[in-house]
N, C-alpha and C. Protein backbone atom coordinates (compact mmCIF):
# COMPACT_ATOMS: atom_id res chain seq x y z
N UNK A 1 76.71 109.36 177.99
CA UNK A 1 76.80 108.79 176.67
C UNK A 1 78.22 108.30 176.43
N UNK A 2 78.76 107.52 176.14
CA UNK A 2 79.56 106.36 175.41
C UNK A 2 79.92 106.76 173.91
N UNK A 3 81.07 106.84 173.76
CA UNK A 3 81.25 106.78 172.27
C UNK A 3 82.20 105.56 172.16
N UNK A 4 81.81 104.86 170.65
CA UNK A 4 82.70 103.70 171.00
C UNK A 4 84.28 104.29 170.35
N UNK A 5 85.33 103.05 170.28
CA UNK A 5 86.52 103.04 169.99
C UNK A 5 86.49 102.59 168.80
N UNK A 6 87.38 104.01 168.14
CA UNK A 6 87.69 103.64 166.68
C UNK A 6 89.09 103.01 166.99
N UNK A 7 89.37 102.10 165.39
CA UNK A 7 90.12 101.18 165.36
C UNK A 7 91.82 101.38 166.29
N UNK A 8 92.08 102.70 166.14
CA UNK A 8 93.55 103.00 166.95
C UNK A 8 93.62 103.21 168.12
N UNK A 9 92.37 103.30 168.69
CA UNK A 9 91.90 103.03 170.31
C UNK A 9 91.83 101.20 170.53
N UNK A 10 91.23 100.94 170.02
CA UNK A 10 91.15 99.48 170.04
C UNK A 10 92.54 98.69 170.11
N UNK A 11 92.82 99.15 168.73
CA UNK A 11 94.43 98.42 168.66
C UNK A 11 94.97 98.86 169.57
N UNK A 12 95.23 100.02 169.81
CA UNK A 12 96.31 100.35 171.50
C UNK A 12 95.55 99.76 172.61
N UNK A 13 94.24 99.32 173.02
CA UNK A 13 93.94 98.37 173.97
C UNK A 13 94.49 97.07 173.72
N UNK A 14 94.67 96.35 172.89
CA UNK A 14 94.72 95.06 172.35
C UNK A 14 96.51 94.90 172.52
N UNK A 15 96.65 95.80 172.26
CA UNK A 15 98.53 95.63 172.37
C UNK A 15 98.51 95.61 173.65
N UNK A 16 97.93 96.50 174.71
CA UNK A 16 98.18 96.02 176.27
C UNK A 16 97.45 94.85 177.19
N UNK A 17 97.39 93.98 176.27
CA UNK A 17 96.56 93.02 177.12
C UNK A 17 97.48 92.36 177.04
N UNK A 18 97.22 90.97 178.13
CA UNK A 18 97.80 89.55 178.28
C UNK A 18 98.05 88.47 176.86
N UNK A 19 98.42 88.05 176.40
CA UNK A 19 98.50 86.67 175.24
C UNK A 19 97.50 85.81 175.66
N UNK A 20 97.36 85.50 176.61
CA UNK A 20 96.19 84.78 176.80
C UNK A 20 95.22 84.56 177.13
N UNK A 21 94.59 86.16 177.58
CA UNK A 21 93.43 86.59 177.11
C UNK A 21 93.08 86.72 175.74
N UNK A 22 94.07 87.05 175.13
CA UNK A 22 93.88 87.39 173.65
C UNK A 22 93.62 86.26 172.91
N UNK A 23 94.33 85.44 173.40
CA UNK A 23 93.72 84.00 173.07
C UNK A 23 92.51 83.51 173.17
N UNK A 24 92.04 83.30 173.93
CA UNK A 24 90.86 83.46 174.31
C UNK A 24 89.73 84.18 173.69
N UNK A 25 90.02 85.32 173.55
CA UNK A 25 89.05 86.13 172.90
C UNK A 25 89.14 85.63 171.53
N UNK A 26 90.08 84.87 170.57
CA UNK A 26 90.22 84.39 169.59
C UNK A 26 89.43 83.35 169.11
N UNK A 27 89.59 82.99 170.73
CA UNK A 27 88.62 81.63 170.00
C UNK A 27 87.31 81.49 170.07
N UNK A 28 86.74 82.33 171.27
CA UNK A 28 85.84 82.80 171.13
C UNK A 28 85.04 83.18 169.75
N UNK A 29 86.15 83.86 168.97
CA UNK A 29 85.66 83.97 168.45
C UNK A 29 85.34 83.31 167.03
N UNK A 30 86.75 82.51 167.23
CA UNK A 30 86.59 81.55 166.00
C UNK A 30 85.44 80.08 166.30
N UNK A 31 84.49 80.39 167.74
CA UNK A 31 83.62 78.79 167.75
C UNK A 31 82.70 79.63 166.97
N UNK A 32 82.23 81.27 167.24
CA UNK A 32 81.31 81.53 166.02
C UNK A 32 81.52 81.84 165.41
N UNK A 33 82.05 81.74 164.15
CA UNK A 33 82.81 82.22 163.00
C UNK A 33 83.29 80.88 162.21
N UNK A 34 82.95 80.11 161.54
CA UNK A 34 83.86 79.61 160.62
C UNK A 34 85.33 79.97 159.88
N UNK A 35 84.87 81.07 159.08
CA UNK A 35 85.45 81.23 158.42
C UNK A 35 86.79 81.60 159.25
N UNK A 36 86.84 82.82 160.37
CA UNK A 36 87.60 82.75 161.52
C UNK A 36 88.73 81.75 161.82
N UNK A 37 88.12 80.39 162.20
CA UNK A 37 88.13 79.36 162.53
C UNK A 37 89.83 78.54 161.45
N UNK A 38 88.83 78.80 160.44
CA UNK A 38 89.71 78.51 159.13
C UNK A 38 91.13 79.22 159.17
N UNK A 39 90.78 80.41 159.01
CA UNK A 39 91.52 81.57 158.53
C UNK A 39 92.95 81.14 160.05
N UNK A 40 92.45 80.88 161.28
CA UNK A 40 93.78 80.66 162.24
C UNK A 40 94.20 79.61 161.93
N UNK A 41 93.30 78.35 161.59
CA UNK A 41 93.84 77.49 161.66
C UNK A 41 94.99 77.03 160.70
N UNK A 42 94.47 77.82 158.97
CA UNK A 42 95.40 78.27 158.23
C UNK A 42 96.64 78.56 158.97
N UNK A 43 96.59 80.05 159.76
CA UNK A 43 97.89 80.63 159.99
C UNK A 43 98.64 79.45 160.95
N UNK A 44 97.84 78.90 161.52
CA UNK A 44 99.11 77.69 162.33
C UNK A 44 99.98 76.84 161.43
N UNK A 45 99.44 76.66 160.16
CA UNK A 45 99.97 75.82 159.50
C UNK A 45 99.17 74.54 159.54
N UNK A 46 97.96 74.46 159.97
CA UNK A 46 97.58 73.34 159.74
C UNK A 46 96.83 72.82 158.53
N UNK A 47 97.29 71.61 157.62
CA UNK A 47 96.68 70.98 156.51
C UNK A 47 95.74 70.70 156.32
N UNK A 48 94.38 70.85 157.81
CA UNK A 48 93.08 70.26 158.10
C UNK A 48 92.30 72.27 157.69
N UNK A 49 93.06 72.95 157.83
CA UNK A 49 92.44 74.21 156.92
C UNK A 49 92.04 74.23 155.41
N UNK A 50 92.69 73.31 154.70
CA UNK A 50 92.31 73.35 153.15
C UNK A 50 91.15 72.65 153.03
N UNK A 51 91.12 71.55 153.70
CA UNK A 51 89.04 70.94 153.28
C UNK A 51 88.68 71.50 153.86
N UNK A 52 88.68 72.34 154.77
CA UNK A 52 87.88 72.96 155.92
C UNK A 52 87.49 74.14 155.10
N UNK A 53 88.45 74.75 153.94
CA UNK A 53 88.53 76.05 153.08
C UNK A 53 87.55 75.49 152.00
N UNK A 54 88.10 74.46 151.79
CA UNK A 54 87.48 73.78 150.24
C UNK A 54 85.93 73.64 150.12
N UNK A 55 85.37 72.75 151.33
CA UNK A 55 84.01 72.95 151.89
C UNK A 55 83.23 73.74 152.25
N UNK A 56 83.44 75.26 152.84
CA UNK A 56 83.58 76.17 153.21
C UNK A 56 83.15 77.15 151.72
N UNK A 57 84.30 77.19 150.56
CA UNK A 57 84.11 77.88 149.75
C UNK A 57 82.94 77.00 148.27
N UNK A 58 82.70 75.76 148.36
CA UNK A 58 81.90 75.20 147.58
C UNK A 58 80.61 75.33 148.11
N UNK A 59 80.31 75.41 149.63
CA UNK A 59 79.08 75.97 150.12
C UNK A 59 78.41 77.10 149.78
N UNK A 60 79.99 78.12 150.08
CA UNK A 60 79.27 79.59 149.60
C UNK A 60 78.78 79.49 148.15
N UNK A 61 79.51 78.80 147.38
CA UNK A 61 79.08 79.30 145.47
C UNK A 61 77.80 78.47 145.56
N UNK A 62 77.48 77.55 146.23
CA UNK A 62 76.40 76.88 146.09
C UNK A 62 75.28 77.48 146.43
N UNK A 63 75.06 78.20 148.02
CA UNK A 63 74.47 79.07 148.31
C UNK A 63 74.51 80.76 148.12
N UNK A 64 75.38 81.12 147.00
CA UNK A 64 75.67 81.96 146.28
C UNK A 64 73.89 82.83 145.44
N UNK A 65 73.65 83.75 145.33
CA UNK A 65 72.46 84.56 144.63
C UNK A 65 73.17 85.58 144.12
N UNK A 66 73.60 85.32 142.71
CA UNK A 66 74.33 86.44 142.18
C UNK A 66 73.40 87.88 142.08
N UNK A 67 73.96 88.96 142.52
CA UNK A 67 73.84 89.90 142.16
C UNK A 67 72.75 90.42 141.13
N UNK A 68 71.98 91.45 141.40
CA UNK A 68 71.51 92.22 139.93
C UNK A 68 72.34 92.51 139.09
N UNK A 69 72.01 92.52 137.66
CA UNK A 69 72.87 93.70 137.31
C UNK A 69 73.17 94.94 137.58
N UNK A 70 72.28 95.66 137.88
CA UNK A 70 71.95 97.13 138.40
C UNK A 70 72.62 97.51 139.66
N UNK A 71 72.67 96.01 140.34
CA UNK A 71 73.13 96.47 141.90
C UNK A 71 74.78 96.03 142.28
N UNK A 72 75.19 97.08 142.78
CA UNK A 72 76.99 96.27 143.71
C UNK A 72 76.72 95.20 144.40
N UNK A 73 77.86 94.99 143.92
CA UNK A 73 78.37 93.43 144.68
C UNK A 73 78.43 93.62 146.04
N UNK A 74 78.01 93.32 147.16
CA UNK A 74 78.25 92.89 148.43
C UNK A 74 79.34 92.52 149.04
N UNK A 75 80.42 93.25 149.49
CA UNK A 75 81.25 93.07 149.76
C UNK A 75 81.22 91.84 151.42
N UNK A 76 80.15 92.19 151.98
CA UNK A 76 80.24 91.44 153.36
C UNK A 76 79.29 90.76 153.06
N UNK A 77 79.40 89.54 151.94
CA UNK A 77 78.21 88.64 151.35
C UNK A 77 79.42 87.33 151.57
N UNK A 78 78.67 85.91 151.81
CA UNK A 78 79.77 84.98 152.57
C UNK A 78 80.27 84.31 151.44
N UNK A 79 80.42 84.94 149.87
CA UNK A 79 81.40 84.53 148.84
C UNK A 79 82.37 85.14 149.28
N UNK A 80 82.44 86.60 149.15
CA UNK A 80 83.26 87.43 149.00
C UNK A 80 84.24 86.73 150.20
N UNK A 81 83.78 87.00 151.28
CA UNK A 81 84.35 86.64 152.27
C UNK A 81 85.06 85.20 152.10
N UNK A 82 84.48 84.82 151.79
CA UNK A 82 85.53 83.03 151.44
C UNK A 82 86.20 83.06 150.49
N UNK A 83 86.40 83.82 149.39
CA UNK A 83 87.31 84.55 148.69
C UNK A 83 88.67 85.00 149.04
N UNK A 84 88.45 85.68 150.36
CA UNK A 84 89.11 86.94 150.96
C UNK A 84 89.94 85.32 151.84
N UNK A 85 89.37 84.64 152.22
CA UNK A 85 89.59 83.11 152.89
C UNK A 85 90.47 82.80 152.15
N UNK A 86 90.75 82.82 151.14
CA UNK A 86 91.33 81.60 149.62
C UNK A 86 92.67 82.99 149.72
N UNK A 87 92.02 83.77 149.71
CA UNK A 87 93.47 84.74 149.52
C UNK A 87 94.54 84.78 150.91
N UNK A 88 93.92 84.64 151.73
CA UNK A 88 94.83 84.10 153.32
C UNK A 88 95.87 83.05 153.21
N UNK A 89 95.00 81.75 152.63
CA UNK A 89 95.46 80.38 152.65
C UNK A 89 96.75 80.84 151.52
N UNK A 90 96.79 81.82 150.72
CA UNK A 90 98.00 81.48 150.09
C UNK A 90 98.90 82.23 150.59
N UNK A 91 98.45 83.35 151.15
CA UNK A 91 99.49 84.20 152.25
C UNK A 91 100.14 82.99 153.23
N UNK A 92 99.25 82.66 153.69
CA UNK A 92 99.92 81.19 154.86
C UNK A 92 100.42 80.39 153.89
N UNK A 93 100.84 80.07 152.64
CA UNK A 93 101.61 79.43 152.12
C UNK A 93 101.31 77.83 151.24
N UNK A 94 99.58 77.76 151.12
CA UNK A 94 99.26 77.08 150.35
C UNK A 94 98.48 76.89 149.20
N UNK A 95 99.46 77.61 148.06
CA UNK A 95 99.04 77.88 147.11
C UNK A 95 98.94 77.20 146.09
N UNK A 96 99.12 76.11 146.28
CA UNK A 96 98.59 75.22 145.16
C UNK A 96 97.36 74.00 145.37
N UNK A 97 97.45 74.16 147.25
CA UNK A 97 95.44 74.04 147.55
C UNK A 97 94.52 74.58 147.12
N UNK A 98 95.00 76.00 147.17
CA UNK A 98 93.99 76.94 147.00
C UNK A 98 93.42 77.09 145.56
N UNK A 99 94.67 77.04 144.86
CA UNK A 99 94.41 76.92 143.34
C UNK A 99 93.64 76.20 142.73
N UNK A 100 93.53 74.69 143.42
CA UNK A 100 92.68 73.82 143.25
C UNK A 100 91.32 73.98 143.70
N UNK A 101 91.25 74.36 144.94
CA UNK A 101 89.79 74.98 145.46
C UNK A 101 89.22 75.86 144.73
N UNK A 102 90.08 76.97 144.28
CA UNK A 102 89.54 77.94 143.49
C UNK A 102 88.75 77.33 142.24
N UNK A 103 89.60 76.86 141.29
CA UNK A 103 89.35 76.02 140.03
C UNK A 103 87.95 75.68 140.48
N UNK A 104 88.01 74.40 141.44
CA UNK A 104 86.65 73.56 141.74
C UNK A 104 85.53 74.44 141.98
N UNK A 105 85.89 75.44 142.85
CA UNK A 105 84.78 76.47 142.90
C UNK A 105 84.28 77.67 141.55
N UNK A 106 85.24 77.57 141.04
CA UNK A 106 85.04 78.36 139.49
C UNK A 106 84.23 77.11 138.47
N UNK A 107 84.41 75.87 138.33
CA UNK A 107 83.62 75.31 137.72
C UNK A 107 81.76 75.20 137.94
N UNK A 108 82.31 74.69 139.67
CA UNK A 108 80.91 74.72 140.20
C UNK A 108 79.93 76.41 139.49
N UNK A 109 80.60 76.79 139.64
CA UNK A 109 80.04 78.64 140.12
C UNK A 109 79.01 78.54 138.60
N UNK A 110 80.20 78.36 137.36
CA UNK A 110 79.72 78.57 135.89
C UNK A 110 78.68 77.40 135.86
N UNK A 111 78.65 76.18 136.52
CA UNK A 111 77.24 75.33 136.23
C UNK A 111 76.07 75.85 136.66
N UNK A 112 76.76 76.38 138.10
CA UNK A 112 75.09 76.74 138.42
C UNK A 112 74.73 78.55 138.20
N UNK A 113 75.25 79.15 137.74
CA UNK A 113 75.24 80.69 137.96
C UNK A 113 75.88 80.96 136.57
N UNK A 114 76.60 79.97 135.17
CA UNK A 114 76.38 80.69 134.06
C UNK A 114 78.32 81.70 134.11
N UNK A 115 78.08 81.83 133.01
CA UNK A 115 79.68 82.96 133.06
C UNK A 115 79.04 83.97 133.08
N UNK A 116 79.47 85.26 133.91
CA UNK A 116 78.81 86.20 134.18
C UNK A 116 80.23 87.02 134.28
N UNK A 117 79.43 88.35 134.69
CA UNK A 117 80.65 89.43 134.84
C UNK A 117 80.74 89.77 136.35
N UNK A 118 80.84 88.52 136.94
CA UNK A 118 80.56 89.06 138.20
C UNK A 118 81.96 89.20 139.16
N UNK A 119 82.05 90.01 139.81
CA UNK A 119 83.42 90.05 140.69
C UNK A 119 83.60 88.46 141.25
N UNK A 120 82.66 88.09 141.39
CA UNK A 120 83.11 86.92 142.49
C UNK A 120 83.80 85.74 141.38
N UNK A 121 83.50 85.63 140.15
CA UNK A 121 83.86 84.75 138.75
C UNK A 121 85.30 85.17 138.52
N UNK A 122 85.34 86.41 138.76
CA UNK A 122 86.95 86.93 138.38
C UNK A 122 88.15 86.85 139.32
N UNK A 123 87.39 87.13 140.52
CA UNK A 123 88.52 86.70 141.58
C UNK A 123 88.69 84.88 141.66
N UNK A 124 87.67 84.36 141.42
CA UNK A 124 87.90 82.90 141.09
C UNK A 124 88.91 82.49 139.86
N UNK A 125 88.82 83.12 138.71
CA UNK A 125 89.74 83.00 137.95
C UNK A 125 91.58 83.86 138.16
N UNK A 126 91.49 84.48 138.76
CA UNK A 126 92.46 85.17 139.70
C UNK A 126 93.25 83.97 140.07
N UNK A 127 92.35 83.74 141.36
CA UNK A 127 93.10 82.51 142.51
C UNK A 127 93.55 81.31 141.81
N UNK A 128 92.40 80.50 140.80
CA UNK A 128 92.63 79.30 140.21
C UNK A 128 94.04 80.00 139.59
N UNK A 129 94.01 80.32 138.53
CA UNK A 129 94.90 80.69 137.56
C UNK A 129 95.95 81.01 138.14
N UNK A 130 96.36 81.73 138.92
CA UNK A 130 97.40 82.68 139.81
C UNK A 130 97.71 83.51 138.72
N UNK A 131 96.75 84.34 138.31
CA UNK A 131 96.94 85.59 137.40
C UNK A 131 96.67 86.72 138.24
N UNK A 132 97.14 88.18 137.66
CA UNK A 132 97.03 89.12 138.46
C UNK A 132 95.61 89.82 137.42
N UNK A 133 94.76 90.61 138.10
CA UNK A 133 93.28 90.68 137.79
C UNK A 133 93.35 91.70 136.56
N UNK A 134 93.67 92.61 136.23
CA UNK A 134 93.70 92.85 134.66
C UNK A 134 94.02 91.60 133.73
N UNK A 135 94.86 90.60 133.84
CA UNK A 135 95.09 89.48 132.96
C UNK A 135 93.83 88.68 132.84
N UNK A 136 93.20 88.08 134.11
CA UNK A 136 92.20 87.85 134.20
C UNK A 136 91.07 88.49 133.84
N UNK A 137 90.90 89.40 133.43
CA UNK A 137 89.56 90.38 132.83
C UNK A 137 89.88 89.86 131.83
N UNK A 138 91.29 90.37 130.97
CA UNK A 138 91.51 89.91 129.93
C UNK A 138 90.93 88.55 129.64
N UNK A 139 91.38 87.66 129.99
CA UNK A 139 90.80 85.93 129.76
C UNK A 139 89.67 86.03 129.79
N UNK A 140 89.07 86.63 130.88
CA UNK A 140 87.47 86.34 131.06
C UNK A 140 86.63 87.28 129.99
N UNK A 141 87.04 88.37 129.47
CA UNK A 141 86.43 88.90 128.54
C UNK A 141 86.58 87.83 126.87
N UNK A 142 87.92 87.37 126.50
CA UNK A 142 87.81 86.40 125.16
C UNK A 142 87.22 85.24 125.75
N UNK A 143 87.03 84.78 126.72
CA UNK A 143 86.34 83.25 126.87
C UNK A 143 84.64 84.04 126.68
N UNK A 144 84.17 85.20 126.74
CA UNK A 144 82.80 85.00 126.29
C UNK A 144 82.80 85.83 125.42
């Protein structure tokens, strides 16, 4: 029997490998993965990451099924995750793409899905805004 490797086994494999295996395995994994894909191409610095983000995150709200009320939000649901995308792109340093993506995706979201109390509405008003998320509750609670 096999037990697998928790994360500090892993990482100490990963630190002794080659760069370009590791490479490799990157991209691997970024041909299946979009978001992946994005998220490096972000960290290179490349400008072809923000429509790639922008498209990417207007898909998800589009193909978005908000939540029950009754039930948690989905953390490994492909908003959240393109969310978590939008929050990279400004770590890599483009934050006033993102702001705009956000916005566009916060409008879209309220046409088709309504103002709601939903995590994914608030971290949208988060990113657009560049507010920190108590401020944003705040806003989002007097706007309804």
């Amino acid at each position: 029997m096999t037990t697998p490797l928790d994360d500090a086994d892993l990482t100490a494999f990963l630190e002794r490998q080659e760069t370009s295996w590791l490479a490799e395995q990157l991209m691997l994994v970024a041909d299946e993965d979009p978001i992946t894909r994005i998220r490096l191409t972000a960290a290179a610095g490349a400008e072809s990451a923000v429509e790639e983000a922008r498209a990417a995150t207007l898909a998800a709200v589009v193909d978005h099924v908000p939540a029950a009320e009754d039930e948690e939000e989905d953390d490994g649901d492909a908003l959240h995750r393109t969310l978590d995308l939008l929050d990279d792109l400004v770590d890599y340093g483009f934050e006033d793409e993102t702001s705009d993506i956000a916005d566009e995706a916060r409008e879209l979201y309220v046409s088709r899905h309504g103002e709601d109390d939903s995590e994914h509405l608030a971290r949208l008003h988060v990113i657009a805004d560049g507010t920190e998320e108590d401020e944003a509750d705040e806003v989002h609670e007097q706007a309804v």
